[in-house]
PDB file of N, CA and C in Angstrom:
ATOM      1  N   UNK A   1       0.845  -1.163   0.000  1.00  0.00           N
ATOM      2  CA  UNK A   1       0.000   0.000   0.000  1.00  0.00           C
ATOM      3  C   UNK A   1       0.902   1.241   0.000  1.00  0.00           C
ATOM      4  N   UNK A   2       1.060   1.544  -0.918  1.00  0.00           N
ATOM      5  CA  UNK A   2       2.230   2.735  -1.505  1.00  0.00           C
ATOM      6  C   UNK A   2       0.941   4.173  -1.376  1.00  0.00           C
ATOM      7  N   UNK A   3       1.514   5.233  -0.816  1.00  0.00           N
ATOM      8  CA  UNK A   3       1.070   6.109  -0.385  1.00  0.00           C
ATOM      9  C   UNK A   3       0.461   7.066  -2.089  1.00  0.00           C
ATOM     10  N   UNK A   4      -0.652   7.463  -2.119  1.00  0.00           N
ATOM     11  CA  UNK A   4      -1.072   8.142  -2.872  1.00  0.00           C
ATOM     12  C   UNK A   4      -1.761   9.720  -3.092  1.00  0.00           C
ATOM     13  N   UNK A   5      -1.356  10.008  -2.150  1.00  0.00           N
ATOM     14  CA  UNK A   5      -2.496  11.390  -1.633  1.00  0.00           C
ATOM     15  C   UNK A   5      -0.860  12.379  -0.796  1.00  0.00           C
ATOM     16  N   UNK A   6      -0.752  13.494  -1.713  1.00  0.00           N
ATOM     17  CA  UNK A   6       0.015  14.613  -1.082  1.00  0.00           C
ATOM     18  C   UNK A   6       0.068  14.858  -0.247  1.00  0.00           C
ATOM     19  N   UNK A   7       0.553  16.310   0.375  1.00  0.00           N
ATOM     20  CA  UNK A   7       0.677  16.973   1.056  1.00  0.00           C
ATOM     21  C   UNK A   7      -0.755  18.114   1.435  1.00  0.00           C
ATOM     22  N   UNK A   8      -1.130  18.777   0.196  1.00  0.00           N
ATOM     23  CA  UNK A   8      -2.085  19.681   0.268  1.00  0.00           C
ATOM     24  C   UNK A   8      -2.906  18.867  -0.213  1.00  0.00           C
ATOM     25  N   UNK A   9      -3.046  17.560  -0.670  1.00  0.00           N
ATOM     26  CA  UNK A   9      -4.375  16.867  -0.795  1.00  0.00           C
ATOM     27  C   UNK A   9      -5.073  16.251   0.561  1.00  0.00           C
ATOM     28  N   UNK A  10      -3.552  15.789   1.358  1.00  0.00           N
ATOM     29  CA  UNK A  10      -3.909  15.633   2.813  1.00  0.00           C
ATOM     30  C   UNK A  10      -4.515  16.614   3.848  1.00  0.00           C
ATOM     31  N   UNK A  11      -4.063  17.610   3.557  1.00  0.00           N
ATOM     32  CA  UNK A  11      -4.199  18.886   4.469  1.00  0.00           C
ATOM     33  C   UNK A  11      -5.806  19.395   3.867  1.00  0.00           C
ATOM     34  N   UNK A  12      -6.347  19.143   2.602  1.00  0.00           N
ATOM     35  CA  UNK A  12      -7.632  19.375   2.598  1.00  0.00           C
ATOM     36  C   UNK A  12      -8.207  18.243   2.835  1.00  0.00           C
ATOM     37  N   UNK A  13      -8.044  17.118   3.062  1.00  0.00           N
ATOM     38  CA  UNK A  13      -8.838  16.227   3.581  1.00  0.00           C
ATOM     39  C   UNK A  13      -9.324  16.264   4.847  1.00  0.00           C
ATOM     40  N   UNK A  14      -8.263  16.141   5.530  1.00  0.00           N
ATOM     41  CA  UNK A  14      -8.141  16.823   7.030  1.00  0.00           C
ATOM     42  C   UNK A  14      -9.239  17.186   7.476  1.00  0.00           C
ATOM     43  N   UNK A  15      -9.452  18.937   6.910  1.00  0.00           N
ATOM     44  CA  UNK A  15      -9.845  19.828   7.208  1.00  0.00           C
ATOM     45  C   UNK A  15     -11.338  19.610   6.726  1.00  0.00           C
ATOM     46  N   UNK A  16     -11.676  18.944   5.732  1.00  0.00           N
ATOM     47  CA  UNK A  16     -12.728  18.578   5.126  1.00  0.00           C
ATOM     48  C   UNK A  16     -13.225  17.700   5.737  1.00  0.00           C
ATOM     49  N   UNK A  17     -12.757  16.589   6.624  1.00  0.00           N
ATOM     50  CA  UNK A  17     -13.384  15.993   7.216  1.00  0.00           C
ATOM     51  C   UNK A  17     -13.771  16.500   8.779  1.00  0.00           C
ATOM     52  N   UNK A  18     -12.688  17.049   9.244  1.00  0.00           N
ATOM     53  CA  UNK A  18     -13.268  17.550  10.345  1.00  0.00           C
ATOM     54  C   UNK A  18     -14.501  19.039  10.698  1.00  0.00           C
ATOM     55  N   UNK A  19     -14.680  19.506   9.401  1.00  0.00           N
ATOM     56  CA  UNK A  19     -16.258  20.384   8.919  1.00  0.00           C
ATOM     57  C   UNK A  19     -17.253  19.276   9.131  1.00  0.00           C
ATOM     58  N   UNK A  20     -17.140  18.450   8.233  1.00  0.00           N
ATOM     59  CA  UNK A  20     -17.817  17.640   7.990  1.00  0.00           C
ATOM     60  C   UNK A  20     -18.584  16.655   9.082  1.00  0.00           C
ATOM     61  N   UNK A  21     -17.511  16.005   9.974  1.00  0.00           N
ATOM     62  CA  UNK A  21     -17.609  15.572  11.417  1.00  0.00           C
ATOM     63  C   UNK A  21     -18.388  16.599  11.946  1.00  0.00           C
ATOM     64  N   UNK A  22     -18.002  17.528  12.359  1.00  0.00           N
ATOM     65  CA  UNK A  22     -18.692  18.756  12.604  1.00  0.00           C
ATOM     66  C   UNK A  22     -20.081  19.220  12.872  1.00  0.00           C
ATOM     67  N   UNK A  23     -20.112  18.931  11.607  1.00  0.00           N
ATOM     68  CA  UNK A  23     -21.949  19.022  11.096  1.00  0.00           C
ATOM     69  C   UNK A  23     -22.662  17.975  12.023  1.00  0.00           C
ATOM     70  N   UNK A  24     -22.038  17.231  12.480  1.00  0.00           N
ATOM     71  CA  UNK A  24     -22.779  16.089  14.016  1.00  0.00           C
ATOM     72  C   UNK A  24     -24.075  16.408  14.971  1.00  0.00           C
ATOM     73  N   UNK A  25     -22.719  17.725  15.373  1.00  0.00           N
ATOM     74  CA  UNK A  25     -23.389  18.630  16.808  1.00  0.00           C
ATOM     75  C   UNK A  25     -24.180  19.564  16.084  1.00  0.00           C
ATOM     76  N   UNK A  26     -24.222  19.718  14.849  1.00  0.00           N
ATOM     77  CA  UNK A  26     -25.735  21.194  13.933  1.00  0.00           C
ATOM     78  C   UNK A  26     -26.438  20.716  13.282  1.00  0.00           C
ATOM     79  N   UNK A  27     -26.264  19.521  12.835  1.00  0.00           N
ATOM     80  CA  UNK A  27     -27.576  19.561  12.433  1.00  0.00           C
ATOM     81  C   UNK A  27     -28.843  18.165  13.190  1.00  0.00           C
ATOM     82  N   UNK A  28     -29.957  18.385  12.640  1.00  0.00           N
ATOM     83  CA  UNK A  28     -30.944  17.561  13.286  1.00  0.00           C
ATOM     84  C   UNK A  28     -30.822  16.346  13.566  1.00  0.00           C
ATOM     85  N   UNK A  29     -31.476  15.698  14.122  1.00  0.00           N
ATOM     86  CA  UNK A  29     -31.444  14.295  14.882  1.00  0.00           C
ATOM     87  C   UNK A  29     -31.422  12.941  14.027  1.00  0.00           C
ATOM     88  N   UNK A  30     -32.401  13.241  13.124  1.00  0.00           N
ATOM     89  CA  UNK A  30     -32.311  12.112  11.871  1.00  0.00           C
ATOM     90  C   UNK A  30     -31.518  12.455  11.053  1.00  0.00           C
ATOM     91  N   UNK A  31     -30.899  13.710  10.576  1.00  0.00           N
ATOM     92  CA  UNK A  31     -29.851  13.539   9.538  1.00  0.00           C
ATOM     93  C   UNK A  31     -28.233  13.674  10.257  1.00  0.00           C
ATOM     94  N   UNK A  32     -28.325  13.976  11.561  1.00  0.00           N
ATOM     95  CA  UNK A  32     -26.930  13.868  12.002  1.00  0.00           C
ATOM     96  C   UNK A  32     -25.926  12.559  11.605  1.00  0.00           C
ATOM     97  N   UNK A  33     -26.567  11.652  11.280  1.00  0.00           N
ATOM     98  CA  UNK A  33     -25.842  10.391  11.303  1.00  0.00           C
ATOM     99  C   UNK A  33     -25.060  10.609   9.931  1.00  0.00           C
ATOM    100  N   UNK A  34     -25.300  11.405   9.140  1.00  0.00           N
ATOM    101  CA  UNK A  34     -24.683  11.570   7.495  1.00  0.00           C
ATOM    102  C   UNK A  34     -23.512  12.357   7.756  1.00  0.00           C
ATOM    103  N   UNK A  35     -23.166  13.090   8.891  1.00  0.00           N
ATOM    104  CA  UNK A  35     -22.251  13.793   8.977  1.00  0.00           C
ATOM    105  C   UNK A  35     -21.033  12.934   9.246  1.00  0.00           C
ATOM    106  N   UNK A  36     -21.078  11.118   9.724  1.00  0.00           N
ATOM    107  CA  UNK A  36     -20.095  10.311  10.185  1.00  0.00           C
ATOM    108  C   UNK A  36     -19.296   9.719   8.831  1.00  0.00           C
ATOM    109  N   UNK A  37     -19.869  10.299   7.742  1.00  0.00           N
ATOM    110  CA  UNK A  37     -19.113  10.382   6.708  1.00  0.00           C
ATOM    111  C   UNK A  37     -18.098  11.203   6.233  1.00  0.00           C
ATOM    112  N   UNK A  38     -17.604  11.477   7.268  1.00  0.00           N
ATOM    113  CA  UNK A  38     -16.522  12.467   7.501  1.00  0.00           C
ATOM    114  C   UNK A  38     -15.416  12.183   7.610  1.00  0.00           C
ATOM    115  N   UNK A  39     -15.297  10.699   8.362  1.00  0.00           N
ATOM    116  CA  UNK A  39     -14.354  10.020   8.955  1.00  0.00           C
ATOM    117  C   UNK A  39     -13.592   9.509   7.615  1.00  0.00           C
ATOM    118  N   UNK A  40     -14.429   9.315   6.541  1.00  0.00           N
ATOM    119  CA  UNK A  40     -13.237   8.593   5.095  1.00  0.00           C
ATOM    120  C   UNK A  40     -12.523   9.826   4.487  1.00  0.00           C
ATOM    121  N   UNK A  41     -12.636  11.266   4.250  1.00  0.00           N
ATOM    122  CA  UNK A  41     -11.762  12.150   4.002  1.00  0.00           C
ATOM    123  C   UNK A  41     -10.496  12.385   5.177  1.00  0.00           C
ATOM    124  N   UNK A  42     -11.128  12.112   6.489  1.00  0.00           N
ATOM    125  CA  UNK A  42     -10.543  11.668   7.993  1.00  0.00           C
ATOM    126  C   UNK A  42      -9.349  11.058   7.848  1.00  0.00           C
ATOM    127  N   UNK A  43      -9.737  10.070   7.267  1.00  0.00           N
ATOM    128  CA  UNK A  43      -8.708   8.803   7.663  1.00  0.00           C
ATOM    129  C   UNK A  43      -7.651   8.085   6.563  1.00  0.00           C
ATOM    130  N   UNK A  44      -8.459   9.067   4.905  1.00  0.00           N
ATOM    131  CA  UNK A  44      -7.438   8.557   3.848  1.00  0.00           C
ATOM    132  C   UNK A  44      -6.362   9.852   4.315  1.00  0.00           C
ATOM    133  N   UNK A  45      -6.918  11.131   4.696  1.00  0.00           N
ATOM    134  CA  UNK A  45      -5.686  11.961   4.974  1.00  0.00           C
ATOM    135  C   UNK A  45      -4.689  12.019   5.524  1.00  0.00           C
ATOM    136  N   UNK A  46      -5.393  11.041   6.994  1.00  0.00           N
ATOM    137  CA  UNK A  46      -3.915  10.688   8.052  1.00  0.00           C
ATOM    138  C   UNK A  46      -3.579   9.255   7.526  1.00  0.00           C
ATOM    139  N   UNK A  47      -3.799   8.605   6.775  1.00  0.00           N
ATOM    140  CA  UNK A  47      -2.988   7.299   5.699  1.00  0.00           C
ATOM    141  C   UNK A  47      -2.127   7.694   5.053  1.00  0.00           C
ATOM    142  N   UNK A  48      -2.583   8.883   3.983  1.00  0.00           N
ATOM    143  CA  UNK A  48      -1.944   9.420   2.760  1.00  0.00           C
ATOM    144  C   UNK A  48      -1.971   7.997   1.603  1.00  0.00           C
ATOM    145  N   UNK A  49      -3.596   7.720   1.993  1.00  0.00           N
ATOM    146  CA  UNK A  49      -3.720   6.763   0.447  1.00  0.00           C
ATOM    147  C   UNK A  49      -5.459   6.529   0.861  1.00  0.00           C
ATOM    148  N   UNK A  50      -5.699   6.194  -0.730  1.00  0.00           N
ATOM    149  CA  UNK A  50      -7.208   6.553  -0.703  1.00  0.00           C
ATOM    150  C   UNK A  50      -7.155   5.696  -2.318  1.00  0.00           C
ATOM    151  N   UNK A  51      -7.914   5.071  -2.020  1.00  0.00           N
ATOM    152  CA  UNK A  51      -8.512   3.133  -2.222  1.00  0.00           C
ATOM    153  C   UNK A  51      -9.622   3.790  -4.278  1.00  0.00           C
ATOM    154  N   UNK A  52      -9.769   4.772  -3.868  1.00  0.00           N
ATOM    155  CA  UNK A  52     -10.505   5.482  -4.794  1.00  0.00           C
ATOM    156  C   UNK A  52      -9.789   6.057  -5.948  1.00  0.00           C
ATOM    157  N   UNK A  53      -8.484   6.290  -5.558  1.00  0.00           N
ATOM    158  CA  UNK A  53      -7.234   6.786  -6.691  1.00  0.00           C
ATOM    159  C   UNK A  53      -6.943   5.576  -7.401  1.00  0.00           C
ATOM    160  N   UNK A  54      -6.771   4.258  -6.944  1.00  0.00           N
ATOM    161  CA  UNK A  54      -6.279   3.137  -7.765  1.00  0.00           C
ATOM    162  C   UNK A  54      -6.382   2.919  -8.907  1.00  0.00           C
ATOM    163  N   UNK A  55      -8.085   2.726  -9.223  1.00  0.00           N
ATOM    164  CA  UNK A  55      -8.487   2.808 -10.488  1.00  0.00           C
ATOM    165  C   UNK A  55      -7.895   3.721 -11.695  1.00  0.00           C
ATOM    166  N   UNK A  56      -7.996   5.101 -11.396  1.00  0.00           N
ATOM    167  CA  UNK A  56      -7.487   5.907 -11.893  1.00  0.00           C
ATOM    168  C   UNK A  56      -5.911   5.939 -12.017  1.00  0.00           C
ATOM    169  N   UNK A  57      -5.332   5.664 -11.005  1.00  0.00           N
ATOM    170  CA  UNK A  57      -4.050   5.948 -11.278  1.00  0.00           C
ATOM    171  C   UNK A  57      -3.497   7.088 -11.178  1.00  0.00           C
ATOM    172  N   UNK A  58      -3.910   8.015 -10.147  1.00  0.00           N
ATOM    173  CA  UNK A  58      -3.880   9.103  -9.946  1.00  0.00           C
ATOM    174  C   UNK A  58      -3.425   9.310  -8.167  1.00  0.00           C
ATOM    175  N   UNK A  59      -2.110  10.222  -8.626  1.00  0.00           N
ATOM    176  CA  UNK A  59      -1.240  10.375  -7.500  1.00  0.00           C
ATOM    177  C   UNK A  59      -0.961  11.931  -7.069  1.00  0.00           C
ATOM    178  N   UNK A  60      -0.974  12.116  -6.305  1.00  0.00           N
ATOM    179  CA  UNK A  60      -0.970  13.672  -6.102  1.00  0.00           C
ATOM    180  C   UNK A  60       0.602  13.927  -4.639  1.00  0.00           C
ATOM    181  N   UNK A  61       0.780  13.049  -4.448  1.00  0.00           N
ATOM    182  CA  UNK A  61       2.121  12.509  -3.731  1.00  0.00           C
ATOM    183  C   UNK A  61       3.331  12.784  -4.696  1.00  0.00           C
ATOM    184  N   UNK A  62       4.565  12.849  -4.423  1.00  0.00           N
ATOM    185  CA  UNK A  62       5.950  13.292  -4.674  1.00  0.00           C
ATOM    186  C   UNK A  62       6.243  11.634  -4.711  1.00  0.00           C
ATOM    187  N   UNK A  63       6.786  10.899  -6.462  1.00  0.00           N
ATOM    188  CA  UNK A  63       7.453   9.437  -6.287  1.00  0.00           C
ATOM    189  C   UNK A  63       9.131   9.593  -5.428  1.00  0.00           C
ATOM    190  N   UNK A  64       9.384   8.765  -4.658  1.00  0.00           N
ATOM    191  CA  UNK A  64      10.657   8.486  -3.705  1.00  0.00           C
ATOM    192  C   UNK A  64      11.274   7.963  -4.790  1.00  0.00           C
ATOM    193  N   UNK A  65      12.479   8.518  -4.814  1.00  0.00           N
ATOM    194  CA  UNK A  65      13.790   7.799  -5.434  1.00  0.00           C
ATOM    195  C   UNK A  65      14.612   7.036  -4.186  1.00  0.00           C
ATOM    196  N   UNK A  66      14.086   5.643  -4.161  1.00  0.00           N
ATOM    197  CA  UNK A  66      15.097   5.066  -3.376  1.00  0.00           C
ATOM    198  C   UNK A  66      16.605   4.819  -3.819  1.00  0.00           C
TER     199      UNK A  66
END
């Protein structure tokens, strides 16, 4: 699992998920639960890979010259 997701792709994920999380505590009782979809912009950001780029082939990460 080779890392796929940048620096500033991470840093808006981040931030995008934790708005998003967010929305928990504002909005109403039956739709609060849509806001726990927050946690997959959440959690590919602190990975730095996201299962959704594969297909594509699309890297927004710096390749390592070992």
């Amino acid at each position: 699992m080779n890392q796929n997701v940048g620096g500033i792709d991470r840093s808006v994920r981040i931030i995008a998920g934790l708005v998003v999380l967010s929305l928990f505590f504002v909005l109403g009782e039956n739709t609060r639960w849509w806001a726990l979809i927050g946690f997959v912009p959440l959690l590919t950001g602190f990975i730095g890979w996201c299962p959704a780029y594969l297909p594509f082939g699309i890297r927004t990460c710096k390749l390592r010259k070992d």
